[in-house]
C-alpha atoms as a PDB file:
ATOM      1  CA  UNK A   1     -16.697  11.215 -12.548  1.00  0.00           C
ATOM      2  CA  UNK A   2     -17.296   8.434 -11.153  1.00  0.00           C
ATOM      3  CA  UNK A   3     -17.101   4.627 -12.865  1.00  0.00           C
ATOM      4  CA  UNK A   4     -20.407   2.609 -12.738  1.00  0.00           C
ATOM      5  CA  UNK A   5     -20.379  -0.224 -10.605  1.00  0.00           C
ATOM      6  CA  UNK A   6     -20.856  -3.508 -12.943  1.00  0.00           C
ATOM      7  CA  UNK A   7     -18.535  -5.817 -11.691  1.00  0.00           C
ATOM      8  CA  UNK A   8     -19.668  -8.800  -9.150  1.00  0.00           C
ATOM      9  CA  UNK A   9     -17.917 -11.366  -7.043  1.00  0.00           C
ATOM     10  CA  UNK A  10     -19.836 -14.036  -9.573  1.00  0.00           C
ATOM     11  CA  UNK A  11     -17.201 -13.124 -12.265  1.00  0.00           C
ATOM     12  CA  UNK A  12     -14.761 -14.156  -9.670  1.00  0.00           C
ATOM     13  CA  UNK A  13     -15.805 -18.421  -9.883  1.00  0.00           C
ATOM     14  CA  UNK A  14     -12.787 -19.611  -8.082  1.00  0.00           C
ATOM     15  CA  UNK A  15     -13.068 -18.627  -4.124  1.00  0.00           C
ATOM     16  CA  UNK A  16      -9.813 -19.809  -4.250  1.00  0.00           C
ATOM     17  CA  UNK A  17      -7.865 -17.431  -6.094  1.00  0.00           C
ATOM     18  CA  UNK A  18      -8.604 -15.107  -4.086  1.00  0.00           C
ATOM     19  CA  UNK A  19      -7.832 -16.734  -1.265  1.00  0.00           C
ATOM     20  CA  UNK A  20      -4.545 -17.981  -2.503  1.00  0.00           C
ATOM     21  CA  UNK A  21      -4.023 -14.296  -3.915  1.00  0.00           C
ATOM     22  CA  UNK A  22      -4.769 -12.503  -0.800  1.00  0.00           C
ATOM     23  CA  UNK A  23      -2.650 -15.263   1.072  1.00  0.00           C
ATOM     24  CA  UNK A  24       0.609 -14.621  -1.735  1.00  0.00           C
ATOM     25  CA  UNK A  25       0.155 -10.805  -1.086  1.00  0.00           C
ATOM     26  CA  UNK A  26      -0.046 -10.887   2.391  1.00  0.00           C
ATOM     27  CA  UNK A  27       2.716 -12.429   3.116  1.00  0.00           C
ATOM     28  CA  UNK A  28       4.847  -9.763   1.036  1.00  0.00           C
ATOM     29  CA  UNK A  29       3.380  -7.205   3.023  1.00  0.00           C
ATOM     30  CA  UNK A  30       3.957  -8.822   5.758  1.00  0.00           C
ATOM     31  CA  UNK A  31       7.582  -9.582   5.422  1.00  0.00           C
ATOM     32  CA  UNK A  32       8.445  -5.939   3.854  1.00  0.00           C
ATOM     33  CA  UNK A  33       6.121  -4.017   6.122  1.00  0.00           C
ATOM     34  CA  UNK A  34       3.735  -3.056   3.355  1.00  0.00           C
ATOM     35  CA  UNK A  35      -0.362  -3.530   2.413  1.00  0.00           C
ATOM     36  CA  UNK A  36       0.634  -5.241  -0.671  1.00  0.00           C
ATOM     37  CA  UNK A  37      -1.548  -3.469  -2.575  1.00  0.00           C
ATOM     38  CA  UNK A  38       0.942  -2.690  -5.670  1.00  0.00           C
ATOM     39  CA  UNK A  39       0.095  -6.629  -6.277  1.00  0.00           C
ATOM     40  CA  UNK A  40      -3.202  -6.663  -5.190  1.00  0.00           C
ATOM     41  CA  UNK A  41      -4.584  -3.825  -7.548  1.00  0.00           C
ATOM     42  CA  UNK A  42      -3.178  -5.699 -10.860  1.00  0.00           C
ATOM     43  CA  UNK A  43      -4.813  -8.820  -9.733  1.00  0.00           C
ATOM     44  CA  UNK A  44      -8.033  -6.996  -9.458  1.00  0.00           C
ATOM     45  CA  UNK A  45      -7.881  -5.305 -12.708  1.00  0.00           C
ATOM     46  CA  UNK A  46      -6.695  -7.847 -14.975  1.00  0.00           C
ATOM     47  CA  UNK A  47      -7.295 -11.283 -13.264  1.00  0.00           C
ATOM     48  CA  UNK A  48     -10.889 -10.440 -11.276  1.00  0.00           C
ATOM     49  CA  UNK A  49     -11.706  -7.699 -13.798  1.00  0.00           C
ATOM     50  CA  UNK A  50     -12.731  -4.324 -11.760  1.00  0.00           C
ATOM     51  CA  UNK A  51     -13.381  -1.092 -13.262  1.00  0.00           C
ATOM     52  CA  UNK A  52     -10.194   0.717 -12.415  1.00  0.00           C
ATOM     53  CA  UNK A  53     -12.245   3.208  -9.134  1.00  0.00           C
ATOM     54  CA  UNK A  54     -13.944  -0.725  -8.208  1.00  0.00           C
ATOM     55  CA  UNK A  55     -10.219  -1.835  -7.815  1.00  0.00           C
ATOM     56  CA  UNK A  56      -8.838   1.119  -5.883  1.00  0.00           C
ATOM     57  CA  UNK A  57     -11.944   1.050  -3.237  1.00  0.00           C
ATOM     58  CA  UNK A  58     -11.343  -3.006  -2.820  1.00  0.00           C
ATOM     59  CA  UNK A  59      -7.575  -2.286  -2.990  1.00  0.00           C
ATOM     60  CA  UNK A  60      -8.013   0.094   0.139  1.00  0.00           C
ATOM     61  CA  UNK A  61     -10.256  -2.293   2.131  1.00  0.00           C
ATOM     62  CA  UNK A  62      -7.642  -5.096   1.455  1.00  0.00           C
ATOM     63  CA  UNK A  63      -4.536  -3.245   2.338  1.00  0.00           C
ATOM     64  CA  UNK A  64      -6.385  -1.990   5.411  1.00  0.00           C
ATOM     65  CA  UNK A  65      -7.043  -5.629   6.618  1.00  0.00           C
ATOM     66  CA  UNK A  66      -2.876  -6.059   5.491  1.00  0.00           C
ATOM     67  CA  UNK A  67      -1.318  -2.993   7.463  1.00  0.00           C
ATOM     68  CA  UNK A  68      -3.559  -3.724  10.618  1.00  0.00           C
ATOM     69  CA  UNK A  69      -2.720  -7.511  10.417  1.00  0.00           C
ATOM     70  CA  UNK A  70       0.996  -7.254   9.766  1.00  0.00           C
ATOM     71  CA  UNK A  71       1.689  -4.538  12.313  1.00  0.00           C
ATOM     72  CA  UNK A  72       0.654  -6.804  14.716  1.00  0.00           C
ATOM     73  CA  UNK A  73       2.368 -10.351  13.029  1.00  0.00           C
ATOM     74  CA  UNK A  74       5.581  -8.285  13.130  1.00  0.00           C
ATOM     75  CA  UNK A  75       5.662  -7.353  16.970  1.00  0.00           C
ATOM     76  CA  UNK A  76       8.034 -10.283  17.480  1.00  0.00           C
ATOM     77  CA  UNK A  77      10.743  -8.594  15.987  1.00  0.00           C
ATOM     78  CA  UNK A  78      10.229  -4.694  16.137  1.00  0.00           C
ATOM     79  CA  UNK A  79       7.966  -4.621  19.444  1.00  0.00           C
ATOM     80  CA  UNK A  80       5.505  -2.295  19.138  1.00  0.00           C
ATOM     81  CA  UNK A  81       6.979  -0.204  22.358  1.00  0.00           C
ATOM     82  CA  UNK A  82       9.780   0.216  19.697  1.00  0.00           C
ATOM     83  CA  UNK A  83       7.222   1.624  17.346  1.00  0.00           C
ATOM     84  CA  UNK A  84       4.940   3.952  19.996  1.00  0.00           C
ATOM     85  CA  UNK A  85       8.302   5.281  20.896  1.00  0.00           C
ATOM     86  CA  UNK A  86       9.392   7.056  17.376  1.00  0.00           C
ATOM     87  CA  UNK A  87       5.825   8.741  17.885  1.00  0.00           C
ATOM     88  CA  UNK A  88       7.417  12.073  16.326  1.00  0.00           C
ATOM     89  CA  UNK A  89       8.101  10.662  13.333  1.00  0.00           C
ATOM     90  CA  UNK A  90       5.165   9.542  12.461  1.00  0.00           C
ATOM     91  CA  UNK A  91       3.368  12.758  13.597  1.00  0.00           C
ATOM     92  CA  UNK A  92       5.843  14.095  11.287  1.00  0.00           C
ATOM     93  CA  UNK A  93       5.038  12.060   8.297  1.00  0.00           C
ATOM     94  CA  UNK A  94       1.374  11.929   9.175  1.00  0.00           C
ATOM     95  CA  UNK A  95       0.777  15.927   9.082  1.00  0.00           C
ATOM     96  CA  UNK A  96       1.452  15.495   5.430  1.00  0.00           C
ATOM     97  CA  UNK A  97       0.036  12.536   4.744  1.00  0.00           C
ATOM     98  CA  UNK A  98      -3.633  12.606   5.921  1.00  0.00           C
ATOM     99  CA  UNK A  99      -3.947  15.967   4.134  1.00  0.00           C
ATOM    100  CA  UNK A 100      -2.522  14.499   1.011  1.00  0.00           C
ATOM    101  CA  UNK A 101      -4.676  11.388   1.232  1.00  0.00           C
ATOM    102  CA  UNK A 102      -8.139  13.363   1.047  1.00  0.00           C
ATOM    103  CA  UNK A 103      -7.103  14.980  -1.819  1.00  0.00           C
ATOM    104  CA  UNK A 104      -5.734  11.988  -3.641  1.00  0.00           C
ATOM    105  CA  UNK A 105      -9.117  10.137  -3.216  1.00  0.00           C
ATOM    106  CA  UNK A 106     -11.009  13.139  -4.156  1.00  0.00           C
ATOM    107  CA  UNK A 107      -8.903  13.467  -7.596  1.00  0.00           C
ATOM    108  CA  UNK A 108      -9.468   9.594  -7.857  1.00  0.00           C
ATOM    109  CA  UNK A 109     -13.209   9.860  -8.198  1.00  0.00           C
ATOM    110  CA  UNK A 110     -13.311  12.577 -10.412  1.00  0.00           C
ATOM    111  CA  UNK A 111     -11.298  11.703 -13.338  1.00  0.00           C
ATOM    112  CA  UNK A 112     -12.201   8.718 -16.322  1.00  0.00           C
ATOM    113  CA  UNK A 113     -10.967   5.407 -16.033  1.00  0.00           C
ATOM    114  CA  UNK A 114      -8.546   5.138 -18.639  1.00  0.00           C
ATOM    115  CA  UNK A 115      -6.598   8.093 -17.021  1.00  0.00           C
ATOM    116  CA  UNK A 116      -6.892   6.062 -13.794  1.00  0.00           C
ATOM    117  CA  UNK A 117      -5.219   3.295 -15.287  1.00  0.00           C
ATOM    118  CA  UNK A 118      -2.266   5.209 -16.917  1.00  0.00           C
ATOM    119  CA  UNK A 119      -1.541   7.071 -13.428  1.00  0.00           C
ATOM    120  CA  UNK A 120      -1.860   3.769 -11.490  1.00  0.00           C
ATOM    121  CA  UNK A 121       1.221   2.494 -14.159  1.00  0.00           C
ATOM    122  CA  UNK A 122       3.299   5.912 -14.271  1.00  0.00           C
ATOM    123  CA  UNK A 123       3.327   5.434 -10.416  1.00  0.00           C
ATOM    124  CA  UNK A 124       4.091   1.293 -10.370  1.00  0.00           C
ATOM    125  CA  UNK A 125       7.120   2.031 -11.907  1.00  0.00           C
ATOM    126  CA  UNK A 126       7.950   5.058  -9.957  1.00  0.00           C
ATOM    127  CA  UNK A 127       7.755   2.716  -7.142  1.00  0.00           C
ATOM    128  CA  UNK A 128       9.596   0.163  -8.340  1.00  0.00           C
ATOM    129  CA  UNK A 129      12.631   2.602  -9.434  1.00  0.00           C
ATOM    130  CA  UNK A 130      12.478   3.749  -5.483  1.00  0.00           C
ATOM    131  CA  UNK A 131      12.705   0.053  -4.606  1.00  0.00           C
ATOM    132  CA  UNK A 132      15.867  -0.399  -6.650  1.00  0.00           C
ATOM    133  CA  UNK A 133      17.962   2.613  -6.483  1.00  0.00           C
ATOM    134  CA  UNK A 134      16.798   4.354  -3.390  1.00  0.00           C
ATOM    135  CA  UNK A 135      15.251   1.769  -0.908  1.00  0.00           C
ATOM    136  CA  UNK A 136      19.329   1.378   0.830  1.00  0.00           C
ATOM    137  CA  UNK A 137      19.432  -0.234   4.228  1.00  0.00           C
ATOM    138  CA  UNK A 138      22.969   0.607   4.202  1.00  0.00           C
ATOM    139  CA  UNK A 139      22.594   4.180   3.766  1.00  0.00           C
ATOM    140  CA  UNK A 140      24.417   6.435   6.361  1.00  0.00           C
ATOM    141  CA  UNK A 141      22.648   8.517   8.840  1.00  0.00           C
ATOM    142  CA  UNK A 142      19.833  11.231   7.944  1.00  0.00           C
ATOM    143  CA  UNK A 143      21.204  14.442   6.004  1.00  0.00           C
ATOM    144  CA  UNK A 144      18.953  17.082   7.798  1.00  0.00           C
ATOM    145  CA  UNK A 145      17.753  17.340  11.771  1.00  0.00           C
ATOM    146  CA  UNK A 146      15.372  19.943  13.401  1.00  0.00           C
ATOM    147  CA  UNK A 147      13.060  22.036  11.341  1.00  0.00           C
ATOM    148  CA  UNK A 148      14.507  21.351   8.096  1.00  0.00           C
ATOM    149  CA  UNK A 149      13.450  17.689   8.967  1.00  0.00           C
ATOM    150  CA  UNK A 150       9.990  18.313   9.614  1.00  0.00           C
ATOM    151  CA  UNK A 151       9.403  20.361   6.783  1.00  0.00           C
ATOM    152  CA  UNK A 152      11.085  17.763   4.530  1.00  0.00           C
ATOM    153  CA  UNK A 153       8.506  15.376   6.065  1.00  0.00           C
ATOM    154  CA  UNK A 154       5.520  16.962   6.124  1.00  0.00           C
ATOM    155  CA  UNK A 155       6.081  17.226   1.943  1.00  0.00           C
ATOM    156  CA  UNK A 156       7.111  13.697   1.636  1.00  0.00           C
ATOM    157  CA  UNK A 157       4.093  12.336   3.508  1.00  0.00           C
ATOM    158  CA  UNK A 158       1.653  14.854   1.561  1.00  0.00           C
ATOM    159  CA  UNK A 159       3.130  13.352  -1.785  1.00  0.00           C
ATOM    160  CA  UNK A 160       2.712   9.849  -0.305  1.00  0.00           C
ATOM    161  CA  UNK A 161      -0.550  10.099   0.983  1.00  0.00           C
ATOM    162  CA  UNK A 162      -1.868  11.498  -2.816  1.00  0.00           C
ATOM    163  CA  UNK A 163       0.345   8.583  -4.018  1.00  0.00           C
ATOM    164  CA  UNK A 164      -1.593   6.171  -1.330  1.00  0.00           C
ATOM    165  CA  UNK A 165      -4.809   7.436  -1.983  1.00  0.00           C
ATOM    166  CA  UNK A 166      -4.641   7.317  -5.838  1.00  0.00           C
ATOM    167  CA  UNK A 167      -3.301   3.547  -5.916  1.00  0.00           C
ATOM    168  CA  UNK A 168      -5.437   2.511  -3.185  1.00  0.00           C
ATOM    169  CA  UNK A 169      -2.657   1.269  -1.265  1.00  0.00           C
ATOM    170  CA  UNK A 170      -0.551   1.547   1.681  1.00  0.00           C
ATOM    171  CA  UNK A 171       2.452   3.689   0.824  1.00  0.00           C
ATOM    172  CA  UNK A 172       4.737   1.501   2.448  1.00  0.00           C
ATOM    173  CA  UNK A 173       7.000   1.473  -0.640  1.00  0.00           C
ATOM    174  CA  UNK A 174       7.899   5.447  -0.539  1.00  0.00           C
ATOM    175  CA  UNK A 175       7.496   5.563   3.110  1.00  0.00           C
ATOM    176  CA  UNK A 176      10.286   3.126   4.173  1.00  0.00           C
ATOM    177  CA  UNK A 177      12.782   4.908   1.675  1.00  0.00           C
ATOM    178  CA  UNK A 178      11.815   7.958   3.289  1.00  0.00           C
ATOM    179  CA  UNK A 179      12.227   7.052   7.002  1.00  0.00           C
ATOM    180  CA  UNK A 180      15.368   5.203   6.156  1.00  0.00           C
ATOM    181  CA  UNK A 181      16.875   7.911   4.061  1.00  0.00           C
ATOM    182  CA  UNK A 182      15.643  10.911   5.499  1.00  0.00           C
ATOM    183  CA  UNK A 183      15.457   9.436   9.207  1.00  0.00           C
ATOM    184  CA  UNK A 184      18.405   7.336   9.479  1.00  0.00           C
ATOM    185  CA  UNK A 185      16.308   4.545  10.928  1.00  0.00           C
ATOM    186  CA  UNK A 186      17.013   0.238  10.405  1.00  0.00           C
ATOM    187  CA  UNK A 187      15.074  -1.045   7.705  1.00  0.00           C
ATOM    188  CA  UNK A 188      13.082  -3.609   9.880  1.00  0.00           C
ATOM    189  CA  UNK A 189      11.790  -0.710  12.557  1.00  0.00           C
ATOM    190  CA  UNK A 190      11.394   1.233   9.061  1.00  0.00           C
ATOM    191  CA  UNK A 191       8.629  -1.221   7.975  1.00  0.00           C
ATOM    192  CA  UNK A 192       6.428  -1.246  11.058  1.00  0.00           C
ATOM    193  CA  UNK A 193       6.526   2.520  11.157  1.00  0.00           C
ATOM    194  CA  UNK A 194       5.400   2.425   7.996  1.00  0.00           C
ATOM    195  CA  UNK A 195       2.748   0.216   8.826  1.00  0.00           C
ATOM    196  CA  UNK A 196       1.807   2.630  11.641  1.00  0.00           C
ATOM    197  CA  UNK A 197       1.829   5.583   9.154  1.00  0.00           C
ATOM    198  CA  UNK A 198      -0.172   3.719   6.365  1.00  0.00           C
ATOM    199  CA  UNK A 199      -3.185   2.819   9.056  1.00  0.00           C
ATOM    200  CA  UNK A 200      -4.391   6.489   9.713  1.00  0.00           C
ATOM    201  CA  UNK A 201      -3.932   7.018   6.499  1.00  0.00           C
ATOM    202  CA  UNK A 202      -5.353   4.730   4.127  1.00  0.00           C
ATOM    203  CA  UNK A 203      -8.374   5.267   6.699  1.00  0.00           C
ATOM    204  CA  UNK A 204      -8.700   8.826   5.280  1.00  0.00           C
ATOM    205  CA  UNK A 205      -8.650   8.150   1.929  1.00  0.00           C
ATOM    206  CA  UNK A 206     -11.123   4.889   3.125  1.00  0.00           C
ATOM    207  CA  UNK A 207     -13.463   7.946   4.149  1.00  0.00           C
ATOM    208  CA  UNK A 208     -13.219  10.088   1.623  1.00  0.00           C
ATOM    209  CA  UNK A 209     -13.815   7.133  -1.336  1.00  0.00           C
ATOM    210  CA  UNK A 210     -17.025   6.096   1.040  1.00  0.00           C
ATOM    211  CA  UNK A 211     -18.719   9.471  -0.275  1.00  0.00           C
ATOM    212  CA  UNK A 212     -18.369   7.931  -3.653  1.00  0.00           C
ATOM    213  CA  UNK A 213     -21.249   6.120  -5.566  1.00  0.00           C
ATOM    214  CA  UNK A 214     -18.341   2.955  -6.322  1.00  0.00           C
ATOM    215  CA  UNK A 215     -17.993   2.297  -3.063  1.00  0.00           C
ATOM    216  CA  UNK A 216     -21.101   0.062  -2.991  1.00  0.00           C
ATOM    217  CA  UNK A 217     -18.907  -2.012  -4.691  1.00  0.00           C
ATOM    218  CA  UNK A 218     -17.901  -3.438  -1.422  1.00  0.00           C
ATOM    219  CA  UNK A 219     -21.195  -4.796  -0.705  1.00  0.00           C
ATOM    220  CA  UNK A 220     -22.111  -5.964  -3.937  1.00  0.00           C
ATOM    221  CA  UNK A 221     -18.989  -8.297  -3.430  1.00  0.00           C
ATOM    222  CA  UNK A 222     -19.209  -9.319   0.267  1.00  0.00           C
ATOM    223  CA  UNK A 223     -18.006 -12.505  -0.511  1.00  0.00           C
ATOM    224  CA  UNK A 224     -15.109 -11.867  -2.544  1.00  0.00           C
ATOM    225  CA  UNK A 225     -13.871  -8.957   0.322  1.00  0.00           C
ATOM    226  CA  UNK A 226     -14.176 -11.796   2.962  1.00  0.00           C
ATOM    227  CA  UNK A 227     -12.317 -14.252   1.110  1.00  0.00           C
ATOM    228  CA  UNK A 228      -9.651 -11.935   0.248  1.00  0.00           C
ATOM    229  CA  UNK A 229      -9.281 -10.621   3.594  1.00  0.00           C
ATOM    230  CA  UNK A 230      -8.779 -13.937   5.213  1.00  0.00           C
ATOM    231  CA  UNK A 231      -6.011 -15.216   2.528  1.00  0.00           C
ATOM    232  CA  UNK A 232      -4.282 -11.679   3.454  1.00  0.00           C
ATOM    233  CA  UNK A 233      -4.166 -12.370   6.993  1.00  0.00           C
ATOM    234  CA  UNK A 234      -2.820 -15.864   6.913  1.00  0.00           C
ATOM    235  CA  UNK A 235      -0.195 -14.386   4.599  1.00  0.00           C
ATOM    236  CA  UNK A 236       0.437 -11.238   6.502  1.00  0.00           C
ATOM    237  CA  UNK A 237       0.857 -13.763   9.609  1.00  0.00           C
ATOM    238  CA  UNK A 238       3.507 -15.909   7.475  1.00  0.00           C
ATOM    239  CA  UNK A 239       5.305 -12.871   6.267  1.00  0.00           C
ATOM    240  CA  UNK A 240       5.650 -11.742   9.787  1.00  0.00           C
ATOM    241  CA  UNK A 241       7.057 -14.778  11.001  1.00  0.00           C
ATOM    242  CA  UNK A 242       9.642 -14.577   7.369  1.00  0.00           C
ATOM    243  CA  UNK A 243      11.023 -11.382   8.689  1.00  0.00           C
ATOM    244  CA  UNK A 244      14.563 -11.438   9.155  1.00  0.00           C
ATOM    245  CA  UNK A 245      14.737 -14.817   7.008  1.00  0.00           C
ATOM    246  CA  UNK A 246      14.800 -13.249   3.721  1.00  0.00           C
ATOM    247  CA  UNK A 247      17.287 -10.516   3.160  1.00  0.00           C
ATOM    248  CA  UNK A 248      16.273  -7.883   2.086  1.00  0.00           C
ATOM    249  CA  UNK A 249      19.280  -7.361  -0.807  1.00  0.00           C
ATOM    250  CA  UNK A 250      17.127 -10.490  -2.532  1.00  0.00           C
ATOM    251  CA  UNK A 251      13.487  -9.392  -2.217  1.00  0.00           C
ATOM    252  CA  UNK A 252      13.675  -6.155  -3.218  1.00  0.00           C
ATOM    253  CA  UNK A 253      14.506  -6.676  -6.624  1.00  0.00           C
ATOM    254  CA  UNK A 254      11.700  -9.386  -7.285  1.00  0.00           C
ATOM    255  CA  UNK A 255       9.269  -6.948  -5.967  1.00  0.00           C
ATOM    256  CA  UNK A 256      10.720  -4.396  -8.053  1.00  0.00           C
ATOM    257  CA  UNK A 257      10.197  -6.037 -11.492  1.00  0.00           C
ATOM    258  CA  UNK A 258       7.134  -7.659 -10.533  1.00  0.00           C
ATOM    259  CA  UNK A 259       5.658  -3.993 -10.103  1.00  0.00           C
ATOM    260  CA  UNK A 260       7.081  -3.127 -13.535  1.00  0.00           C
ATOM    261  CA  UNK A 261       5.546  -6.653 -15.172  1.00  0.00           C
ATOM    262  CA  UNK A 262       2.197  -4.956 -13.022  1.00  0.00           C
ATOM    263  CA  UNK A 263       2.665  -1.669 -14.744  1.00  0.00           C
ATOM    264  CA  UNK A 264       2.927  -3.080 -17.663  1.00  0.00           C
ATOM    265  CA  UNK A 265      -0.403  -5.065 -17.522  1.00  0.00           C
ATOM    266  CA  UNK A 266      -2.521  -1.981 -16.090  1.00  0.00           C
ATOM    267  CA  UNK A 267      -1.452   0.008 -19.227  1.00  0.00           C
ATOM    268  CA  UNK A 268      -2.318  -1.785 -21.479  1.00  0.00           C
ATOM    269  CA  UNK A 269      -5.361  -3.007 -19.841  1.00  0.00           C
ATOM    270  CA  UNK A 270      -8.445  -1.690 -21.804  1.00  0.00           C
END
C-alpha cells in the first residue's frame, strides 16, 4: 500500500534548515564513511513532516548524493586504488546485497505507515547497539577465510541491503562492522568500502521505489531535494577532510545515542 503523497517543500519555510541539516549530516557521513541517512530520515519525519514512504524515497535520493560525494571527499586518505583493489569483497557483499535491496523496497511500499515507522525505530536502535558493542577497530583478524567467508557475506549483505532499502539509507552502519569483523580490514579503508558497497545498492532499491506512486514526491519537492543535496555535499566534503581528526573511540558513541534519541522520536511519531 502505498502512502498518498501530501507533503510539499512549502511546509518546509526555512531553505535553510535544510541546508544546514543536509550540511550537519553530511559531514557525519562523510567522516564515518556513511549516507547519513539514520539522521536524515528523523529530520524528515518529525522536523519537515513526510509521510513515513515520502521520507524513505527523499532519504534514498539524499544518501545517494552522500555516498557518491564522500567516496570521493575521502580519496585523500584511503585512495580509491586502495578501494578498486579489495574488488572481491565487495562482489562478495554486493551478491547479497542488491538482491536484498529489491526486496526491502518492495516490502516498503506495501505495508501502512505506522508499521513503517515502528520498523524504521526497531532497526535505529539495532544500529545503534552495532555501533556500540560491535563496531571494534581493534578487533583481531577475520574468524573465517575461503568459502565459509563468502557464504557468510553473501547473508550479511542480503540482510543489509533489506535493512538499506527499508530505512532508505546507506547501510554503512552494519556494513563497516561487517567488513571489519568478518574481513579483518582498518576501520578507515572499512568506510570507503562501504561507501562503494552502499552506491550500487541504494541505486537498486532507488529503482525499485521509482515504480512506486510516492516517488513523485521528489518532484513535487524539487526545491527542498536541491537544497538538501547541496548542504550534504559541503558537509560530506568537510567530513572528508575530518577523517583521521576525530577518533573514532569518541564519535561512535554520540552517533550511537543520537540514533536511539532518533528512534525514539520516529515511534512515537503519529
Amino acid at each position: 500500500m502505498s502512502v498518498p503523497v501530501a507533503n510539499s517543500v512549502e511546509k518546509t519555510t526555512n531553505p535553510l534548515a535544510a541546508f544546514g541539516g543536509g550540511a550537519i549530516i553530511g559531514a557525519l557521513g562523510g567522516l564515518v564513511g556513511l549516507g547519513g541517512a539514520e539522521f536524515r530520515l528523523p529530520l524528515l519525519i518529525g522536523v519537515f513532516r513526510f509521510a513515513a514512504l515520502q521520507a524513505i524515497i527523499l532519504n534514498k535520493a539524499m544518501s545517494l548524493v552522500v555516498v557518491a560525494a564522500a567516496l570521493l571527499f575521502r580519496a585523500d586518505t584511503v585512495p580509491l586504488g586502495t578501494v578498486a583493489a579489495h574488488w572481491p569483497v565487495i562482489v562478495n557483499l554486493l551478491a547479497g546485497s542488491l538482491l536484498g535491496a529489491w526486496l526491502g523496497a518492495s516490502w516498503a511500499t506495501r505495508v501502512r505507515s505506522q508499521t513503517l515507522y515502528g520498523v524504521i525505530a526497531a532497526l535505529l536502535v539495532i544500529i545503534a547497539v552495532v555501533l556500540l558493542f560491535v563496531h571494534d577497530p581493534t578487533a583481531a583478524g577475520p574468524p573465517l577465510s575461503g568459502v565459509f567467508q563468502a557464504i557468510v557475506g553473501v547473508v550479511a549483505g542480503f540482510a543489509i541491503g533489506i535493512a538499506a532499502a527499508v530505512l532508505g539509507v546507506a547501510g554503512g552502519e552494519l556494513l563497516i562492522p561487517t567488513l571489519v569483523l568478518l574481513f579483518g580490514l582498518d576501520i578507515k579503508l572499512a568506510g570507503s568500502l562501504s561507501l562503494a558497497i552502499s552506491l550500487p545498492t541504494m541505486i537498486v532499491a532507488f529503482t525499485r521505489y521509482s515504480r512506486d506512486s510516492s516517488f513523485v514526491v521528489l518532484g513535487q519537492n524539487r526545491a527542498f531535494v536541491l537544497i538538501m543535496a547541496a548542504g550534504s555535499i559541503i558537509g560530506a566534503f568537510i567530513g572528508g577532510m575530518l577523517l583521521g581528526v576525530v577518533p573514532s573511540a569518541v564519535l561512535l558513541p554520540v552517533l550511537a545515542v543520537i540514533l536511539l534519541l532518533s528512534a525514539v522520536k520516529i515511534w512515537r511519531h503519529e
